[in-house]
C-alpha atoms as a PDB file:
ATOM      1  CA  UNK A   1       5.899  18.929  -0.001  1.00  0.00           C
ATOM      2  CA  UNK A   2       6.346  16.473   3.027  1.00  0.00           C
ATOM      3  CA  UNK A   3       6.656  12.727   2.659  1.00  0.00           C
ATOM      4  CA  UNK A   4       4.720  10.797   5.410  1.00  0.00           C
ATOM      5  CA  UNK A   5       4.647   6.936   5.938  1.00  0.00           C
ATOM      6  CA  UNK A   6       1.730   4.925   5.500  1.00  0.00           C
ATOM      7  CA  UNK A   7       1.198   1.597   5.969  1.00  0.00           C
ATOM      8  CA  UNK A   8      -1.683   0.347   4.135  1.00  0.00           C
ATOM      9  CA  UNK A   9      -3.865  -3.252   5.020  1.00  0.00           C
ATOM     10  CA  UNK A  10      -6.497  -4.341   2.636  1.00  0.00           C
ATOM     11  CA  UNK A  11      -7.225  -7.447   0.468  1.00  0.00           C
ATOM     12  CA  UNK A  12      -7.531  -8.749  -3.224  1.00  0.00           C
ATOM     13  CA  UNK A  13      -8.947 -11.236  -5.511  1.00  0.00           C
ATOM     14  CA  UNK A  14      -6.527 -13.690  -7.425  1.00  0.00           C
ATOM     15  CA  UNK A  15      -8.329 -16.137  -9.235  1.00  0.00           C
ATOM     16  CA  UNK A  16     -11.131 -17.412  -6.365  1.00  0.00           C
ATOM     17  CA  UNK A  17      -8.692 -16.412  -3.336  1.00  0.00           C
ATOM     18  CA  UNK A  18      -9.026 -13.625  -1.638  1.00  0.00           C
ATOM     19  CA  UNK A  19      -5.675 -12.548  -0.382  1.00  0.00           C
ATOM     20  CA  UNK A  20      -4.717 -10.079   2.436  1.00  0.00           C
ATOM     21  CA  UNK A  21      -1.664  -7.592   2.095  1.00  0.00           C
ATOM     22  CA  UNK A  22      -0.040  -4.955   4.491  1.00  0.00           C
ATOM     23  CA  UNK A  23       2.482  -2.752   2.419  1.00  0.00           C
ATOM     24  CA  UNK A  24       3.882   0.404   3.329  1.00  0.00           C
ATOM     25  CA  UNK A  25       4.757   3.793   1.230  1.00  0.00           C
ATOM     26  CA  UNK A  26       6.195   6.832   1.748  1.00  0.00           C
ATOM     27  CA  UNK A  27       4.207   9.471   0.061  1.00  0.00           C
ATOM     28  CA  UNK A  28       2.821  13.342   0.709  1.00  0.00           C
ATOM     29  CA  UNK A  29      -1.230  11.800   1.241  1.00  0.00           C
ATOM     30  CA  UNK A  30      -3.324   9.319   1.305  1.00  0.00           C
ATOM     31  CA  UNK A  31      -4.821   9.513  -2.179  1.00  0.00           C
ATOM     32  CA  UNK A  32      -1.209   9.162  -3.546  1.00  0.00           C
ATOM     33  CA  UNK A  33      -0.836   6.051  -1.502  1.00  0.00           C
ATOM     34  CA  UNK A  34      -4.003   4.819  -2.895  1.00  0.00           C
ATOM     35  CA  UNK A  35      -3.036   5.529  -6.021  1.00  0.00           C
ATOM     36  CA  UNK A  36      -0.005   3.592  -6.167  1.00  0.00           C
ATOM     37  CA  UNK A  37      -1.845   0.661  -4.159  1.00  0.00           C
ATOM     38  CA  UNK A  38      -3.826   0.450  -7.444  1.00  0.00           C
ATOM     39  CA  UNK A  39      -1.208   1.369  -9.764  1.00  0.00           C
ATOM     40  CA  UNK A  40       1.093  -1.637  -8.404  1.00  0.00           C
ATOM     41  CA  UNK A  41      -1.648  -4.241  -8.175  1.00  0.00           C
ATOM     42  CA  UNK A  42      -2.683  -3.604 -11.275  1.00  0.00           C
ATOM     43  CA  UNK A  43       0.918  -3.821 -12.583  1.00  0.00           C
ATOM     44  CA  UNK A  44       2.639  -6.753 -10.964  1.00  0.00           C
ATOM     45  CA  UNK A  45      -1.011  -8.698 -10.812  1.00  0.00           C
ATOM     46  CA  UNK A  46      -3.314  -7.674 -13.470  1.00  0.00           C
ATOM     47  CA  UNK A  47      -5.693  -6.763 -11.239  1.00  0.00           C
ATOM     48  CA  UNK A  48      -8.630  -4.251 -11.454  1.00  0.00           C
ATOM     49  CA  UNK A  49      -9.617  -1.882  -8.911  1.00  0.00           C
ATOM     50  CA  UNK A  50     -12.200  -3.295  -8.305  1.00  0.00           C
ATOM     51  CA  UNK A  51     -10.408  -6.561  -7.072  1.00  0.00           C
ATOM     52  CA  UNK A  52      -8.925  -4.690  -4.439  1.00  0.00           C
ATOM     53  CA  UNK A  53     -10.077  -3.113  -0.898  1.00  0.00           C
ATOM     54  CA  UNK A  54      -8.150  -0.806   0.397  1.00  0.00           C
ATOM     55  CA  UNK A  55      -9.488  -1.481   4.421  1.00  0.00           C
ATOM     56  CA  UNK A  56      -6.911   1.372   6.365  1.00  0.00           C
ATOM     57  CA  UNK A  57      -4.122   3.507   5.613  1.00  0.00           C
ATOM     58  CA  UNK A  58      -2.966   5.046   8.820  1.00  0.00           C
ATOM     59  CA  UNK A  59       0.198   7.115   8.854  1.00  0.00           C
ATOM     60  CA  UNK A  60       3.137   5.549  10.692  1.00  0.00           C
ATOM     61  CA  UNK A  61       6.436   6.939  12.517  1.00  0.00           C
ATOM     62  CA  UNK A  62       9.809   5.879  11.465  1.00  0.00           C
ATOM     63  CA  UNK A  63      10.089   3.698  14.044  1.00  0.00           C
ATOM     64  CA  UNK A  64       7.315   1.568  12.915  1.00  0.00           C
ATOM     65  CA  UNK A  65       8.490   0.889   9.910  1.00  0.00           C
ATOM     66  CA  UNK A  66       9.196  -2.956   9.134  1.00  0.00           C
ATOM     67  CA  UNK A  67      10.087  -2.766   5.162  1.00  0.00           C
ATOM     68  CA  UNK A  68      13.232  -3.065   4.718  1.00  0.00           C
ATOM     69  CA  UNK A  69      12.959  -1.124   1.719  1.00  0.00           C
ATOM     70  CA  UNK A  70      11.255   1.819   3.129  1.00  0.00           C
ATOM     71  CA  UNK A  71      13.404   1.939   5.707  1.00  0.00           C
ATOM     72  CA  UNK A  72      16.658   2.620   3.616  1.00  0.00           C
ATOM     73  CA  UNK A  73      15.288   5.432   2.038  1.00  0.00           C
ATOM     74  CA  UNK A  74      14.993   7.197   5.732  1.00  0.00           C
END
Protein backbone atom coordinates (compact mmCIF):
# COMPACT_ATOMS: atom_id res chain seq x y z
CA UNK A 1 0.00 0.00 0.00
CA UNK A 2 1.15 3.74 -0.32
CA UNK A 3 1.53 6.07 2.63
CA UNK A 4 0.27 9.66 1.86
CA UNK A 5 0.46 12.75 4.23
CA UNK A 6 -2.40 14.37 5.63
CA UNK A 7 -2.69 17.12 7.60
CA UNK A 8 -5.83 17.23 9.44
CA UNK A 9 -7.63 20.75 11.12
CA UNK A 10 -10.65 20.32 13.26
CA UNK A 11 -11.67 21.14 16.88
CA UNK A 12 -12.66 19.57 20.34
CA UNK A 13 -14.40 19.98 23.54
CA UNK A 14 -12.32 19.98 26.88
CA UNK A 15 -14.35 20.76 29.67
CA UNK A 16 -16.46 24.12 28.26
CA UNK A 17 -13.50 25.08 25.72
CA UNK A 18 -13.60 24.35 22.53
CA UNK A 19 -10.11 23.88 21.27
CA UNK A 20 -8.71 23.92 17.66
CA UNK A 21 -5.89 21.41 16.49
CA UNK A 22 -3.93 20.93 13.13
CA UNK A 23 -1.97 17.52 13.30
CA UNK A 24 -0.54 15.68 10.59
CA UNK A 25 -0.25 11.70 9.74
CA UNK A 26 1.14 9.67 7.39
CA UNK A 27 -1.26 6.99 6.47
CA UNK A 28 -2.64 4.95 3.12
CA UNK A 29 -6.43 7.10 3.38
CA UNK A 30 -8.37 9.25 4.86
CA UNK A 31 -10.54 6.96 6.98
CA UNK A 32 -7.27 5.65 8.58
CA UNK A 33 -6.37 9.19 9.41
CA UNK A 34 -9.69 9.64 10.89
CA UNK A 35 -9.41 6.82 12.68
CA UNK A 36 -6.39 7.56 14.49
CA UNK A 37 -7.67 11.32 14.97
CA UNK A 38 -10.26 9.55 17.18
CA UNK A 39 -8.20 6.85 18.44
CA UNK A 40 -5.55 9.51 19.88
CA UNK A 41 -8.08 11.97 21.26
CA UNK A 42 -9.74 9.56 22.85
CA UNK A 43 -6.47 8.20 24.32
CA UNK A 44 -4.34 11.08 25.47
CA UNK A 45 -7.81 13.18 26.33
CA UNK A 46 -10.64 11.02 27.19
CA UNK A 47 -12.55 12.33 24.72
CA UNK A 48 -15.57 10.92 22.76
CA UNK A 49 -16.13 11.17 19.19
CA UNK A 50 -18.47 13.02 19.48
CA UNK A 51 -16.34 15.87 21.14
CA UNK A 52 -14.43 16.11 18.15
CA UNK A 53 -14.91 17.64 14.44
CA UNK A 54 -12.86 16.57 12.12
CA UNK A 55 -13.33 20.05 9.65
CA UNK A 56 -10.54 18.94 6.56
CA UNK A 57 -8.04 16.44 5.89
CA UNK A 58 -6.33 17.37 2.70
CA UNK A 59 -3.31 15.40 1.57
CA UNK A 60 0.00 17.26 1.73
CA UNK A 61 3.54 16.98 -0.15
CA UNK A 62 6.67 16.42 1.71
CA UNK A 63 7.55 19.69 1.50
CA UNK A 64 4.70 20.88 3.48
CA UNK A 65 5.27 19.09 6.18
CA UNK A 66 5.96 21.14 9.53
CA UNK A 67 6.03 18.12 12.26
CA UNK A 68 9.03 17.48 13.14
CA UNK A 69 8.08 14.09 13.82
CA UNK A 70 6.57 13.29 10.56
CA UNK A 71 9.19 14.61 8.92
CA UNK A 72 11.93 12.13 10.27
CA UNK A 73 10.15 9.30 9.21
CA UNK A 74 10.53 10.65 5.36
Amino acid sequence: MITKIYRVKGTFVMGEEKSIFVKEYKATSEANVEEKIYERFGSKHGLNRSQISIDEITEIAPEEVTDPIVKEIL
